[in-house]
Protein backbone atom coordinates (compact mmCIF):
# COMPACT_ATOMS: atom_id res chain seq x y z
CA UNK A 1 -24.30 -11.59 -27.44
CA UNK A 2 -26.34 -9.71 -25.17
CA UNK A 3 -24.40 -6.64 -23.53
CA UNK A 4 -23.62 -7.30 -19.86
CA UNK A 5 -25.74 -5.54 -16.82
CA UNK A 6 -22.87 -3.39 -15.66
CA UNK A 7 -25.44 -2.40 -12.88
CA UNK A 8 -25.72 -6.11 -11.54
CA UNK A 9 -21.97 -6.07 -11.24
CA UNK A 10 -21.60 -2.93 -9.42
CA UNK A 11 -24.07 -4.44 -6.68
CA UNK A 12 -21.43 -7.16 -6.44
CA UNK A 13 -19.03 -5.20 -6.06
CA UNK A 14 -21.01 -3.19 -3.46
CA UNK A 15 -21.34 -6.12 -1.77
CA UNK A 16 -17.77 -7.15 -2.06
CA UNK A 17 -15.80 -3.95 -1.64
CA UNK A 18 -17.88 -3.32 1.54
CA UNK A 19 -19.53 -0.34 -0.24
CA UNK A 20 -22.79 -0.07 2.12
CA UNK A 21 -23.14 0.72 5.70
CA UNK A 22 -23.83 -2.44 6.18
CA UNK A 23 -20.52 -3.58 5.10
CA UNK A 24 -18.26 -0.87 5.83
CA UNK A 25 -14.92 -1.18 8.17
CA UNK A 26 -14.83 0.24 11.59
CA UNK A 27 -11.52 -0.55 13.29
CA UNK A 28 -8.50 -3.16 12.37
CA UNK A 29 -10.29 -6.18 12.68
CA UNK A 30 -13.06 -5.41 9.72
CA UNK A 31 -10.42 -3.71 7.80
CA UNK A 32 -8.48 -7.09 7.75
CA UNK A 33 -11.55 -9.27 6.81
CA UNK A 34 -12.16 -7.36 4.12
CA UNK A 35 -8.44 -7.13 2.67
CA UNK A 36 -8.51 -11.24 3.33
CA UNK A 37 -11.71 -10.78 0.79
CA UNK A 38 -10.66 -8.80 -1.53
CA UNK A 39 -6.73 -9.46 -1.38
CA UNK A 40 -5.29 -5.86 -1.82
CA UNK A 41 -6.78 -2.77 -1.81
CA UNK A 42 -5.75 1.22 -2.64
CA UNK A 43 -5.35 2.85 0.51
CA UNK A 44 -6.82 6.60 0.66
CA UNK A 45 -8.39 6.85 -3.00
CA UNK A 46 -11.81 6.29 -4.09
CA UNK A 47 -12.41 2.83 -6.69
CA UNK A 48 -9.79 4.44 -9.06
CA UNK A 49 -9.70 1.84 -12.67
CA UNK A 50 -11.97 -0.87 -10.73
CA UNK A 51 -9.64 -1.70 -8.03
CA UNK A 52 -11.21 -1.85 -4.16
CA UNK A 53 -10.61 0.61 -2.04
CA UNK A 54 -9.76 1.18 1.47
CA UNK A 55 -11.52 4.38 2.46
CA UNK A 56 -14.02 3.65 -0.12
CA UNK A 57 -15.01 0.75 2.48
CA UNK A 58 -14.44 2.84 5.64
CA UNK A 59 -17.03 5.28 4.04
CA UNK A 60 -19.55 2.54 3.42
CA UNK A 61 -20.92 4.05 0.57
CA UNK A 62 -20.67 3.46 -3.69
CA UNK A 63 -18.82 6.77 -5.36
CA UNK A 64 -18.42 8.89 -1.60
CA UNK A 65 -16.46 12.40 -2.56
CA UNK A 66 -13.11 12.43 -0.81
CA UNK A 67 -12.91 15.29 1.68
CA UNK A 68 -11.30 18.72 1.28
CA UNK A 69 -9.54 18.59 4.67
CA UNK A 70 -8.36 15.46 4.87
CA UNK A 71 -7.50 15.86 8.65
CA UNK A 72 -11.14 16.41 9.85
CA UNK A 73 -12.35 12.93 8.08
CA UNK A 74 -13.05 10.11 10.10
CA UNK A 75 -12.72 7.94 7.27
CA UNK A 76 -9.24 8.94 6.16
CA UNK A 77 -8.41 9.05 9.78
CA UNK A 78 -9.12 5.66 10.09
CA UNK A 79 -6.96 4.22 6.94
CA UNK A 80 -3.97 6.30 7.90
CA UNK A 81 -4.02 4.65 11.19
CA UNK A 82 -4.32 1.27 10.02
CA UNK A 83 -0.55 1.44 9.01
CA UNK A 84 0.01 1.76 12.61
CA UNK A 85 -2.12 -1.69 13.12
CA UNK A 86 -1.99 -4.02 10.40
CA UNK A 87 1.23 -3.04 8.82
CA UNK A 88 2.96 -2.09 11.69
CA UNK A 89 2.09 -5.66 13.03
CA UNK A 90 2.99 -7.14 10.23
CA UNK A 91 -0.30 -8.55 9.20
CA UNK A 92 -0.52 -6.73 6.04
CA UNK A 93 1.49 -5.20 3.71
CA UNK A 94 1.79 -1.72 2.75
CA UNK A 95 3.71 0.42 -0.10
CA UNK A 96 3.18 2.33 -3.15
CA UNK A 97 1.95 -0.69 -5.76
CA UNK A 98 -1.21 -0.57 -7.31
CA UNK A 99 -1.61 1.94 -10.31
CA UNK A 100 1.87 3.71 -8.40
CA UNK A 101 -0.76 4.80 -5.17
CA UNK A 102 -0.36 3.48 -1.53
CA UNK A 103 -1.86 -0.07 -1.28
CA UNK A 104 -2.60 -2.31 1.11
CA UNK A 105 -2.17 -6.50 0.28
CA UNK A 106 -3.27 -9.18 2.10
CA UNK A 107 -0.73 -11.78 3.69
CA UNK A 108 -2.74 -14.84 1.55
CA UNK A 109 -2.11 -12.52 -1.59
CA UNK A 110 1.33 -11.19 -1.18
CA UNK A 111 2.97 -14.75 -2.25
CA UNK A 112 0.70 -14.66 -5.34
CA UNK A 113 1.92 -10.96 -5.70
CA UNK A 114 5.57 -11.89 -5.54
CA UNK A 115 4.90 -14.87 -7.55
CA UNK A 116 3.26 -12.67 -10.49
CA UNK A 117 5.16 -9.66 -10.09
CA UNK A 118 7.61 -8.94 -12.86
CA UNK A 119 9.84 -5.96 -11.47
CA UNK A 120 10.42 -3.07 -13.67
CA UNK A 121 14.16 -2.01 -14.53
CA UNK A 122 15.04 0.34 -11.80
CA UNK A 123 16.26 3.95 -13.17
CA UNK A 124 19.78 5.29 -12.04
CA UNK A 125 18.62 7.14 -8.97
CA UNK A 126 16.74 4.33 -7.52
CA UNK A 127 19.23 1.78 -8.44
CA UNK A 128 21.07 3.88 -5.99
CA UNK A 129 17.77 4.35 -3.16
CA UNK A 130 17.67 0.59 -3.23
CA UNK A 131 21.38 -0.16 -2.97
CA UNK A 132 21.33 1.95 -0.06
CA UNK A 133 18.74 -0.07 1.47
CA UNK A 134 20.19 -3.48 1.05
CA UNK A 135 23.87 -1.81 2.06
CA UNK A 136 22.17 0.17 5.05
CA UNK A 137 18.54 -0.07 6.42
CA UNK A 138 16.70 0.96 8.00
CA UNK A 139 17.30 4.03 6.96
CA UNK A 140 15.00 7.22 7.11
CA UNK A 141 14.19 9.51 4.43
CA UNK A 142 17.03 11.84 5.10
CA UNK A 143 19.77 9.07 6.15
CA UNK A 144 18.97 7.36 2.87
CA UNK A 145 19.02 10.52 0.31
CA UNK A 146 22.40 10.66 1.90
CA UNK A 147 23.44 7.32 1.23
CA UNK A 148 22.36 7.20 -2.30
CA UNK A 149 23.73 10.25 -3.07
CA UNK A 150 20.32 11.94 -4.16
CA UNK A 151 20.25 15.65 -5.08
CA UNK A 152 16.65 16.20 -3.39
CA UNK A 153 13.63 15.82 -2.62
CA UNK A 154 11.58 15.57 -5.46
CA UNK A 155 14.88 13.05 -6.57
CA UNK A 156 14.28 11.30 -3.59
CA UNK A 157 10.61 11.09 -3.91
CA UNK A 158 10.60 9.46 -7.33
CA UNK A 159 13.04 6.89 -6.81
CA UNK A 160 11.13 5.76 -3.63
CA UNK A 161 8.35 5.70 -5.68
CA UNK A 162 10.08 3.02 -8.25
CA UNK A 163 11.96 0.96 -5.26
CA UNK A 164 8.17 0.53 -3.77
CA UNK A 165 6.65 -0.58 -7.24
CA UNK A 166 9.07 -2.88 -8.01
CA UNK A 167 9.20 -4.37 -4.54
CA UNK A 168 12.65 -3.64 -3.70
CA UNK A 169 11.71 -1.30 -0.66
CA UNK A 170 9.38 -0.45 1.53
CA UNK A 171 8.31 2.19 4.22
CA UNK A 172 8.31 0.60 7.71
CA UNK A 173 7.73 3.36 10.55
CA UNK A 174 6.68 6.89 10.56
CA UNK A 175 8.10 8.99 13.44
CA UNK A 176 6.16 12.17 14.96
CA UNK A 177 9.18 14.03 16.00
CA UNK A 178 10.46 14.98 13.92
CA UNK A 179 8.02 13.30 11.44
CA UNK A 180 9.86 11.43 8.81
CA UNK A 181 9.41 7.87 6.93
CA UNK A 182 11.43 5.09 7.76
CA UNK A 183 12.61 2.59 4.85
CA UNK A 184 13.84 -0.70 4.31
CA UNK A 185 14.77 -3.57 1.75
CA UNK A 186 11.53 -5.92 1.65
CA UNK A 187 13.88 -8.80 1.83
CA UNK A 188 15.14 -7.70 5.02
CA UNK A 189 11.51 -6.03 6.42
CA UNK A 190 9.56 -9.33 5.67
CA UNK A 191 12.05 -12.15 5.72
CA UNK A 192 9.81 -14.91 6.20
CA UNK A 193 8.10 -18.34 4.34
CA UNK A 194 7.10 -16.13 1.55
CA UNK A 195 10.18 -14.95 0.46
CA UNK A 196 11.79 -17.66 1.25
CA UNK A 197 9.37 -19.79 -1.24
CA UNK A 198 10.09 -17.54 -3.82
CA UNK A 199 13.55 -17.93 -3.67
CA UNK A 200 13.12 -21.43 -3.59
């Protein structure tokens, strides 16, 4: 069996992750083709373990170095404002999934992600982040360390980290002033035919 042309499939991919000029996203309504062609996508980290990236696309480009200052790049700039857009609007869906990074998933994938998705047991302290969220959202970062009775930060951190992996939770609004993360229970953020299939 001959070896396969790894090169020949990292054109297609080129092709298919939108890394060219050619290809690459410029505002909302490219960035939601492609995630309707690819299904889900990391957010703001290059093609990490062959999965399609985001700002890989809004770069246009193969292997493109991520920035230094991420608050001078147009490219990041872009993706972090599409959460404002298409998740805001509800016509994607955002949270920490793939490989535990922000990701971005398609509405014509997420029933096939629910459908799939086997969720992890939940540790002690995000047992308690989540029952906080059914019991209480939205909540923001603050209002729901209090509720679950975290010790701090880093606590906090890591247990949103598990509620957003095993789709229990997920971050719904960032505010400016002062700037802090919004949360709430997925059941209650997207309550809609998907779920409601699932449950079926």
């Amino acid at each position: 069996m001959s070896s396969p042309n790894w090169e020949s499939v990292e054109l297609l991919r080129d092709q298919l992750w939108r890394r060219s000029i050619r290809g690459q996203i410029t505002d909302d309504v490219s960035a939601l083709e492609y995630l309707e062609d690819v299904g889900f996508a990391l957010a703001l980290s290059g093609s990490v373990g062959g999965l399609p990236s985001m700002w890989v696309a809004a770069c246009g480009e193969r292997d493109p170095a991520f920035p230094t200052h991420t608050h001078h790049d147009p490219y990041v700039g872009l993706c972090w404002g599409l959460k404002d857009t298409l998740v805001a609007e509800k016509r994607a869906f955002y949270g920490q999934l793939l490989r535990g990074k922000p990701s971005f998933v398609s509405l014509s994938w997420l029933s096939t992600l629910l459908a799939a998705h086997d969720s992890p047991k939940l540790s002690a302290n995000a047992s308690k982040a989540a029952d906080a969220l059914r019991s209480s959202c939205p909540l923001t970062t603050n209002e729901l360390r209090e509720h679950a009775g975290l010790l701090d930060r880093k606590t906090t951190t890591a247990a949103l980290g598990e509620v957003q992996q095993a789709l229990v939770g997920v971050k719904v609004e960032e505010r400016a002033k002062p700037f802090t993360f919004v949360w709430d229970s997925v059941d209650v953020a997207w309550p809609d035919r998907l779920f409601r299939m699932l449950k079926a």
